[in-house]
Protein backbone atom coordinates (compact mmCIF):
# COMPACT_ATOMS: atom_id res chain seq x y z
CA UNK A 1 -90.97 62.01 -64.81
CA UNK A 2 -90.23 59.84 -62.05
CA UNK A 3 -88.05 61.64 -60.09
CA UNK A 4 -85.91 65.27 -60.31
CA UNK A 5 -82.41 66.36 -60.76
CA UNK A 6 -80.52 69.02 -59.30
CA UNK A 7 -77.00 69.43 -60.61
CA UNK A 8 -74.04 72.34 -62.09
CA UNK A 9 -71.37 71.81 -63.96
CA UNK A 10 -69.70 75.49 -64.58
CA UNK A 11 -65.95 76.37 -65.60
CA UNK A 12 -65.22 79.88 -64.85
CA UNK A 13 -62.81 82.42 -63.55
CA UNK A 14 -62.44 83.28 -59.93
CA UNK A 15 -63.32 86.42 -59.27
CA UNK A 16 -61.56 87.06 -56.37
CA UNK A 17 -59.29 85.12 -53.70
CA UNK A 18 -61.44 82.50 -52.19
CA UNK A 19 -62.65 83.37 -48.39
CA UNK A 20 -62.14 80.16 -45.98
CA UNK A 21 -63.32 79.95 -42.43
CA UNK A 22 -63.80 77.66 -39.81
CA UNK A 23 -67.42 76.87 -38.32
CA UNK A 24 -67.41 77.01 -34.33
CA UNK A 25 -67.48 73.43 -34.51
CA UNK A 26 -64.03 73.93 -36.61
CA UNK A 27 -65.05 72.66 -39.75
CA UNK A 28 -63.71 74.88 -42.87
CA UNK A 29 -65.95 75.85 -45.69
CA UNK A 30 -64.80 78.39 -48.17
CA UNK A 31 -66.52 80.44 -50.21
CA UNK A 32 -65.82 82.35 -53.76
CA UNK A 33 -67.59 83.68 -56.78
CA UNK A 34 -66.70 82.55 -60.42
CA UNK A 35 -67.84 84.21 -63.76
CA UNK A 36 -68.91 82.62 -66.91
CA UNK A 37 -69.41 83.99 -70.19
CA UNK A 38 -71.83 82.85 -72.60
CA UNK A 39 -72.85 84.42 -76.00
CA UNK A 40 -76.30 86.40 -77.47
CA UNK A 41 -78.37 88.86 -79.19
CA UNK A 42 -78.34 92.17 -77.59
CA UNK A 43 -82.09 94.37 -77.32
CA UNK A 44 -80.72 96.13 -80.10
CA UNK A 45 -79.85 92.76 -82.07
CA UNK A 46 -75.88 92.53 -82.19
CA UNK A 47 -74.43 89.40 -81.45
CA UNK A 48 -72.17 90.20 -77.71
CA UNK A 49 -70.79 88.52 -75.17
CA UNK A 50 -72.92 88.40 -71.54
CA UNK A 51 -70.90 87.38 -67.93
CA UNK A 52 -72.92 86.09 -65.16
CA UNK A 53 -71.61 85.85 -62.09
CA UNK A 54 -71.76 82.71 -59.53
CA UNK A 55 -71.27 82.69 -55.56
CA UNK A 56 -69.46 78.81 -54.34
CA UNK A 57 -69.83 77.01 -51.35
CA UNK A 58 -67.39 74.42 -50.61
CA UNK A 59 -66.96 72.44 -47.83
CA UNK A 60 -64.82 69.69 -47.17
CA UNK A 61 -66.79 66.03 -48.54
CA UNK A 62 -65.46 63.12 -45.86
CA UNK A 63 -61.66 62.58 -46.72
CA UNK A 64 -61.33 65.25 -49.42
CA UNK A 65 -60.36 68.40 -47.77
CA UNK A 66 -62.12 70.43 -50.87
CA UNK A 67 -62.65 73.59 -49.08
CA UNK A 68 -58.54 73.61 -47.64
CA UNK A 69 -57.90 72.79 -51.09
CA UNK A 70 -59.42 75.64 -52.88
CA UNK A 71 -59.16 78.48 -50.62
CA UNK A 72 -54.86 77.12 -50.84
CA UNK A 73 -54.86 77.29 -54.54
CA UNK A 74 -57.42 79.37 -56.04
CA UNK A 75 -56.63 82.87 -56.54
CA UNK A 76 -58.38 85.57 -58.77
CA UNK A 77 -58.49 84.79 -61.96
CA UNK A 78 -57.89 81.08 -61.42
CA UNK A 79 -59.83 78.75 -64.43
CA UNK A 80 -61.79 76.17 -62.44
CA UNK A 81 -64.06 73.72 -62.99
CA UNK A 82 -67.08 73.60 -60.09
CA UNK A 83 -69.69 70.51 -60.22
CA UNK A 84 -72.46 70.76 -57.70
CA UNK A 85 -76.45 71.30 -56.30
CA UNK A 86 -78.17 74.60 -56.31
CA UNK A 87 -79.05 75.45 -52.97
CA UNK A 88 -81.02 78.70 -51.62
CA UNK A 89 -80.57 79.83 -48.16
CA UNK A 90 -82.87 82.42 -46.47
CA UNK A 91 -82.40 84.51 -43.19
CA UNK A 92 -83.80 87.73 -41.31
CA UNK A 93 -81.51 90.78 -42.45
CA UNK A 94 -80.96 93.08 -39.07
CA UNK A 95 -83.60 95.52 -40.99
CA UNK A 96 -85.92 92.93 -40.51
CA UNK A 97 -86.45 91.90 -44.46
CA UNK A 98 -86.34 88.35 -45.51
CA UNK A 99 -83.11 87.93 -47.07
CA UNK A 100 -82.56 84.87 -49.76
CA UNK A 101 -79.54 83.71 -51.71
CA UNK A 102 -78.79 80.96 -54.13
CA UNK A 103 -75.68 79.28 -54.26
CA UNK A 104 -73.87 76.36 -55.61
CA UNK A 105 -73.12 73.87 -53.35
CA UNK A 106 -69.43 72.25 -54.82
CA UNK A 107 -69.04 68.07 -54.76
CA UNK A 108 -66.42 68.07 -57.07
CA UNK A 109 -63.80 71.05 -57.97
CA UNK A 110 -60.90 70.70 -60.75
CA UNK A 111 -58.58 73.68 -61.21
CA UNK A 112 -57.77 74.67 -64.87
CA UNK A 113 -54.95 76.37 -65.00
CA UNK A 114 -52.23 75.63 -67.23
CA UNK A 115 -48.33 74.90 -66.18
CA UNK A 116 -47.94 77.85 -67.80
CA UNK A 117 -49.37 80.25 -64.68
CA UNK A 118 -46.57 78.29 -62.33
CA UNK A 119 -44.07 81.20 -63.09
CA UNK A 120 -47.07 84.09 -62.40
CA UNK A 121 -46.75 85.33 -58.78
CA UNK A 122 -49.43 83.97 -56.02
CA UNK A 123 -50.24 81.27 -58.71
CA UNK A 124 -48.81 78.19 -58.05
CA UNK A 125 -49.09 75.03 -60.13
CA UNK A 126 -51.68 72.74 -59.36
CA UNK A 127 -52.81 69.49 -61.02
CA UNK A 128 -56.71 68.36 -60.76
CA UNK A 129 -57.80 66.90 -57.65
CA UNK A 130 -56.68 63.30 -57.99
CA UNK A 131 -59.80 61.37 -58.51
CA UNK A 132 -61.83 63.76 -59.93
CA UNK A 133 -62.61 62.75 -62.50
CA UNK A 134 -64.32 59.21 -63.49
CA UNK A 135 -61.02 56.47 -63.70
CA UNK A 136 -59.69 56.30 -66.96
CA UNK A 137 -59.52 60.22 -67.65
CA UNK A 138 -56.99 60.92 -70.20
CA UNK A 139 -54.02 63.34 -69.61
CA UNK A 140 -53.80 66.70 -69.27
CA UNK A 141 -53.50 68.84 -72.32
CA UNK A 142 -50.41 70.43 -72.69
CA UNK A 143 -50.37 74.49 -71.63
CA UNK A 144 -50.22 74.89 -75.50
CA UNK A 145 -53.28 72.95 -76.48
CA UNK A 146 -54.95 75.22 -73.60
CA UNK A 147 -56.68 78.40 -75.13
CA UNK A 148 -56.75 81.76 -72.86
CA UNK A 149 -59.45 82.56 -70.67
CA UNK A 150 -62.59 84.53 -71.52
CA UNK A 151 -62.12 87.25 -68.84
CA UNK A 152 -59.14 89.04 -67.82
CA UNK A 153 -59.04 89.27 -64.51
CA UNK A 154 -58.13 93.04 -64.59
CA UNK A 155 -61.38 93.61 -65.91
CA UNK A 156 -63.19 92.24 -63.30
CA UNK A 157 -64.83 95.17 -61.54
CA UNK A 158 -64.20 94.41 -57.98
């Protein structure tokens, strides 16, 4: 293999409202954790459903304000769509300890949610991030054609 590949496509709920802050040199980056589900075997064999949990970095990419963008309309439980780079960052904890954490690194962010969640408090409507996706994407589905999410968001444990 000639060269190597580092890339994440996940579509997930937000787990809770997105975090955004400015750097000292005033740039914004925003920060939130998504869950996935996926499906498997259990220890004890039965077929069940797993969540795993992601922590987001986004930061604004030259004229699209991504990070003012998501930490404006994402809310908990928000469907989105997060395609990025795995990235782990290390530090010295104040104990001392070597302190590491992996996150994904967002290029490209679509929000999910159907027209449908305009009339649910906090959630307004949003359409994808124009441009996006690859010219030529067809429309969006139509909040009927748009099956409910994996995970309540009530059930989210924090």
């Amino acid at each position: 293999m000639a060269g190597s590949l580092n890339r994440v496509m996940l579509i997930g709920r937000c787990t809770a409202d997105p975090e955004m802050r400015y750097l000292p040199s005033g740039l914004p980056v925003t920060q939130l954790r998504i869950a996935t589900n996926r499906y498997g075997t259990s220890q004890e064999g039965e077929r069940r459903e797993f969540t795993d949990y992601h922590d987001v970095v986004v930061w604004n990419m030259g004229q699209r304000k991504l990070a003012e963008l998501a930490g404006q309309y994402l809310r908990k439980g928000s469907l989105v769509y997060i395609e990025g780079r795995l990235q782990t960052r290390s530090w010295e904890g104040q104990d001392g300890q070597k302190r590491y954490r992996t996150e994904v690194n967002a290029s490209d962010i679509q929000f999910l949610d159907s027209r449908s969640a305009e009339g649910q408090e906090g959630a307004p409507r949003v359409a994808p991030f124009p441009g996006a996706t690859a010219g030529g994407a067809p429309p969006s589905p139509e909040p009927a054609d748009i099956p409910d999410g994996d995970i309540d968001p009530d059930d989210i444990p924090f």
